[in-house]
N, C-alpha and C. Protein backbone atom coordinates (compact mmCIF):
# COMPACT_ATOMS: atom_id res chain seq x y z
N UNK A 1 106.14 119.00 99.10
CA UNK A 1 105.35 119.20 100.30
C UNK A 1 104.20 120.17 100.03
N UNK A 2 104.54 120.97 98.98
CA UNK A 2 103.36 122.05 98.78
C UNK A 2 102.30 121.69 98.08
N UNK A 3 102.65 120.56 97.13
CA UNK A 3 101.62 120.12 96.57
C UNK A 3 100.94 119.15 96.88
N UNK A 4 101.17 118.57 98.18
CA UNK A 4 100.95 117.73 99.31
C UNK A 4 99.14 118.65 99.89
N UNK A 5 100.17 119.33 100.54
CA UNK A 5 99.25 120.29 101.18
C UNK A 5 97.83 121.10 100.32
N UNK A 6 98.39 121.45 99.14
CA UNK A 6 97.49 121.99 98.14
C UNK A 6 96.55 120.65 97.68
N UNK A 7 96.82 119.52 97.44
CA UNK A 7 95.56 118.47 97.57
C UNK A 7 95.18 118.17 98.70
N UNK A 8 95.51 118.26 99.64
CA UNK A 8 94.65 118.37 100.59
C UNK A 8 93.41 119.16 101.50
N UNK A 9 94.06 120.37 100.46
CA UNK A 9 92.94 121.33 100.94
C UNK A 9 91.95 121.62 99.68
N UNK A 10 91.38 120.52 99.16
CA UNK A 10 90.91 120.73 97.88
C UNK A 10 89.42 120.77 98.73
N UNK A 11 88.26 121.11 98.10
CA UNK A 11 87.12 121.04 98.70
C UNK A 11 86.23 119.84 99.18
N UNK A 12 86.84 118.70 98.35
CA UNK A 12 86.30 117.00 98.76
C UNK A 12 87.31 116.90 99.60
N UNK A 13 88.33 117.00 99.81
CA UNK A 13 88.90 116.96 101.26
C UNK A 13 88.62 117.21 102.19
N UNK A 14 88.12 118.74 102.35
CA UNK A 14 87.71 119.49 103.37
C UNK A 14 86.87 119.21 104.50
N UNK A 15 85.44 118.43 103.05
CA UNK A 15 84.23 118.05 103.49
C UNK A 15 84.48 116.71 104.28
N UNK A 16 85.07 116.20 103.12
CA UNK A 16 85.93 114.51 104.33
C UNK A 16 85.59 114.50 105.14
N UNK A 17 86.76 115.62 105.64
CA UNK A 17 87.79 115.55 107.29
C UNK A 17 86.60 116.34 108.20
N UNK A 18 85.58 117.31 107.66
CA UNK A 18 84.60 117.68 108.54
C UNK A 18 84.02 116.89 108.60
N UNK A 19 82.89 115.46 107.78
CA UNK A 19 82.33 115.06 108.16
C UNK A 19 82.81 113.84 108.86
N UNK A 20 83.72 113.61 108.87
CA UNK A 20 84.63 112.95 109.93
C UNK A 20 84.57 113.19 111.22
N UNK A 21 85.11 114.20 111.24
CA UNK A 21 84.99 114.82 112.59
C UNK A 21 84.10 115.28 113.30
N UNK A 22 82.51 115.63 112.48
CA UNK A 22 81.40 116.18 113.04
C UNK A 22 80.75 114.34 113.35
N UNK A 23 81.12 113.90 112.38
CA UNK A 23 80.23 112.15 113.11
C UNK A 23 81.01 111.40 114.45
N UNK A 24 82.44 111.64 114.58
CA UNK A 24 82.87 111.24 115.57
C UNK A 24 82.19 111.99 116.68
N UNK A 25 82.19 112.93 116.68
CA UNK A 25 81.51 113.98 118.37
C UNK A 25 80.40 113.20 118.36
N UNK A 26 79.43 112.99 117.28
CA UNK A 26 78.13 112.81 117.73
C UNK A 26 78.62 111.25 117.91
N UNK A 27 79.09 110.61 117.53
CA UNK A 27 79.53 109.37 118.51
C UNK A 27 79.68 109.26 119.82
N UNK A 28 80.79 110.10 120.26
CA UNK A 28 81.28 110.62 121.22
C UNK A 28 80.10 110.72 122.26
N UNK A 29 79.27 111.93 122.03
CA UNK A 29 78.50 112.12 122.58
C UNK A 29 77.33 111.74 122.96
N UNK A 30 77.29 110.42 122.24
CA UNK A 30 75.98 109.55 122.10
C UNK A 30 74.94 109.97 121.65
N UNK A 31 74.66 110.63 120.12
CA UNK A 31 74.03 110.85 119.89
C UNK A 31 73.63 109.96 119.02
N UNK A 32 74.93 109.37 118.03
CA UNK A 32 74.41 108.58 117.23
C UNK A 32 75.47 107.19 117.68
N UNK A 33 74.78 105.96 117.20
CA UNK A 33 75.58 104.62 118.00
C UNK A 33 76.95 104.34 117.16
N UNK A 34 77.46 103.94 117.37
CA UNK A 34 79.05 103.24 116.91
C UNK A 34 78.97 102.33 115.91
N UNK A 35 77.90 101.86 115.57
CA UNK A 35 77.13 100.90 114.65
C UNK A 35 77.00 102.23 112.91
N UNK A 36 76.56 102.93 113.78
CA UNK A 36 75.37 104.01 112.87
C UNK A 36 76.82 105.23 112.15
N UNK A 37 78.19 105.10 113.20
CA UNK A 37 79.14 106.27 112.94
C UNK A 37 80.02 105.34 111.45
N UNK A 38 79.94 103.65 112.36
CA UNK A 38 80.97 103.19 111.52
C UNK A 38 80.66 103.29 109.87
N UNK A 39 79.07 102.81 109.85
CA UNK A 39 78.32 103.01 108.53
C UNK A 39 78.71 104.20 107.61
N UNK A 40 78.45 105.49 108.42
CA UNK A 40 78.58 106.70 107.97
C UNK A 40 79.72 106.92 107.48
N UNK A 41 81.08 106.37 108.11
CA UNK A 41 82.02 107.07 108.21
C UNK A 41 83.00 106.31 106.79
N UNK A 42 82.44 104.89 106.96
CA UNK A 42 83.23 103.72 106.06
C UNK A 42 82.30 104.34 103.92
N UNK A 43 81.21 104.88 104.44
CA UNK A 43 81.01 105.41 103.17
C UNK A 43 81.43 106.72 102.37
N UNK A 44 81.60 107.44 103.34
CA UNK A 44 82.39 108.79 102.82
C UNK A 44 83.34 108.28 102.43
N UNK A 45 84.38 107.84 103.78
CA UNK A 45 85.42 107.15 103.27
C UNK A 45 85.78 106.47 101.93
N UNK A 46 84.78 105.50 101.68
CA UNK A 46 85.05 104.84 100.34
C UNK A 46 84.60 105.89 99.10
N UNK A 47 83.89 106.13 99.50
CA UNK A 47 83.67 107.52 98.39
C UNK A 47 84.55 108.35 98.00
N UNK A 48 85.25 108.78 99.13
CA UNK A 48 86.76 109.50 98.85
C UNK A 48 87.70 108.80 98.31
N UNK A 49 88.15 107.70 98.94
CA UNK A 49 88.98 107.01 98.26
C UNK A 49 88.64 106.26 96.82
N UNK A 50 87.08 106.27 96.48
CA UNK A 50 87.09 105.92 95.15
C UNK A 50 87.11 106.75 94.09
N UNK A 51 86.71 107.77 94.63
CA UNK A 51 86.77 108.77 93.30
C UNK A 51 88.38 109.68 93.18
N UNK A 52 89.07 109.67 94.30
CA UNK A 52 90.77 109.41 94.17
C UNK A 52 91.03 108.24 93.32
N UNK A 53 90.84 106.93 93.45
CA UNK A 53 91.55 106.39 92.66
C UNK A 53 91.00 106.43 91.19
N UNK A 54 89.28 106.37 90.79
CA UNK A 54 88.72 106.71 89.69
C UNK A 54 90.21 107.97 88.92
N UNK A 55 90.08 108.75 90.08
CA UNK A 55 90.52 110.00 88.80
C UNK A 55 92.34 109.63 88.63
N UNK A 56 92.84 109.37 89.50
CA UNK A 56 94.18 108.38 89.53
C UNK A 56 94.65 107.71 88.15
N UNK A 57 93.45 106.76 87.96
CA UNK A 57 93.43 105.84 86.87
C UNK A 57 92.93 106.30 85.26
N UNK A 58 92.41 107.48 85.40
CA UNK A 58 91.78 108.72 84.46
C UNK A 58 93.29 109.47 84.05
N UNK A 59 93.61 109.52 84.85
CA UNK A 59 95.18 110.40 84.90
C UNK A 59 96.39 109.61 84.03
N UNK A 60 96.43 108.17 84.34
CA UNK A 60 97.38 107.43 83.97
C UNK A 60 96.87 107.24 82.49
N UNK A 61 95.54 107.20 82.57
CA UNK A 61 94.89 106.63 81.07
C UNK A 61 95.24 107.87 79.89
N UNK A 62 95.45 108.55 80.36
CA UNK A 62 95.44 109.81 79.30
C UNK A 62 96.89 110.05 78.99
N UNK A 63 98.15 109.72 79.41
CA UNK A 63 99.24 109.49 79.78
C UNK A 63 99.55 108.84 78.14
């Protein structure tokens, strides 16, 4: 569980889950459209999840 928690609070995490959360408000709030959040949000996203699995597969390779 601790080392759960300790990758999660790594600094590409951090930024994630803030810019996550700072694009939803401005959704929210109509600042920016639902069109414009999903864009935003589906690229961090994949960004995170690719360079997790990039280094995943970096990990196994060295193995």
């Amino acid at each position: 569980m601790k080392q759960r928690l300790e990758k999660l609070l790594t600094v590409k995490s951090i930024v994630t889950i803030i810019l996550t959360v700072v694009f939803a408000i401005l959704s929210v709030v109509g600042r920016i459209s639902a069109e414009q959040f999903l864009v935003i949000f589906t690229t961090v996203i994949a960004f995170y999840f690719g360079t997790q699995y990039e280094k995943k597969g970096n990990d196994n390779d060295g193995k």
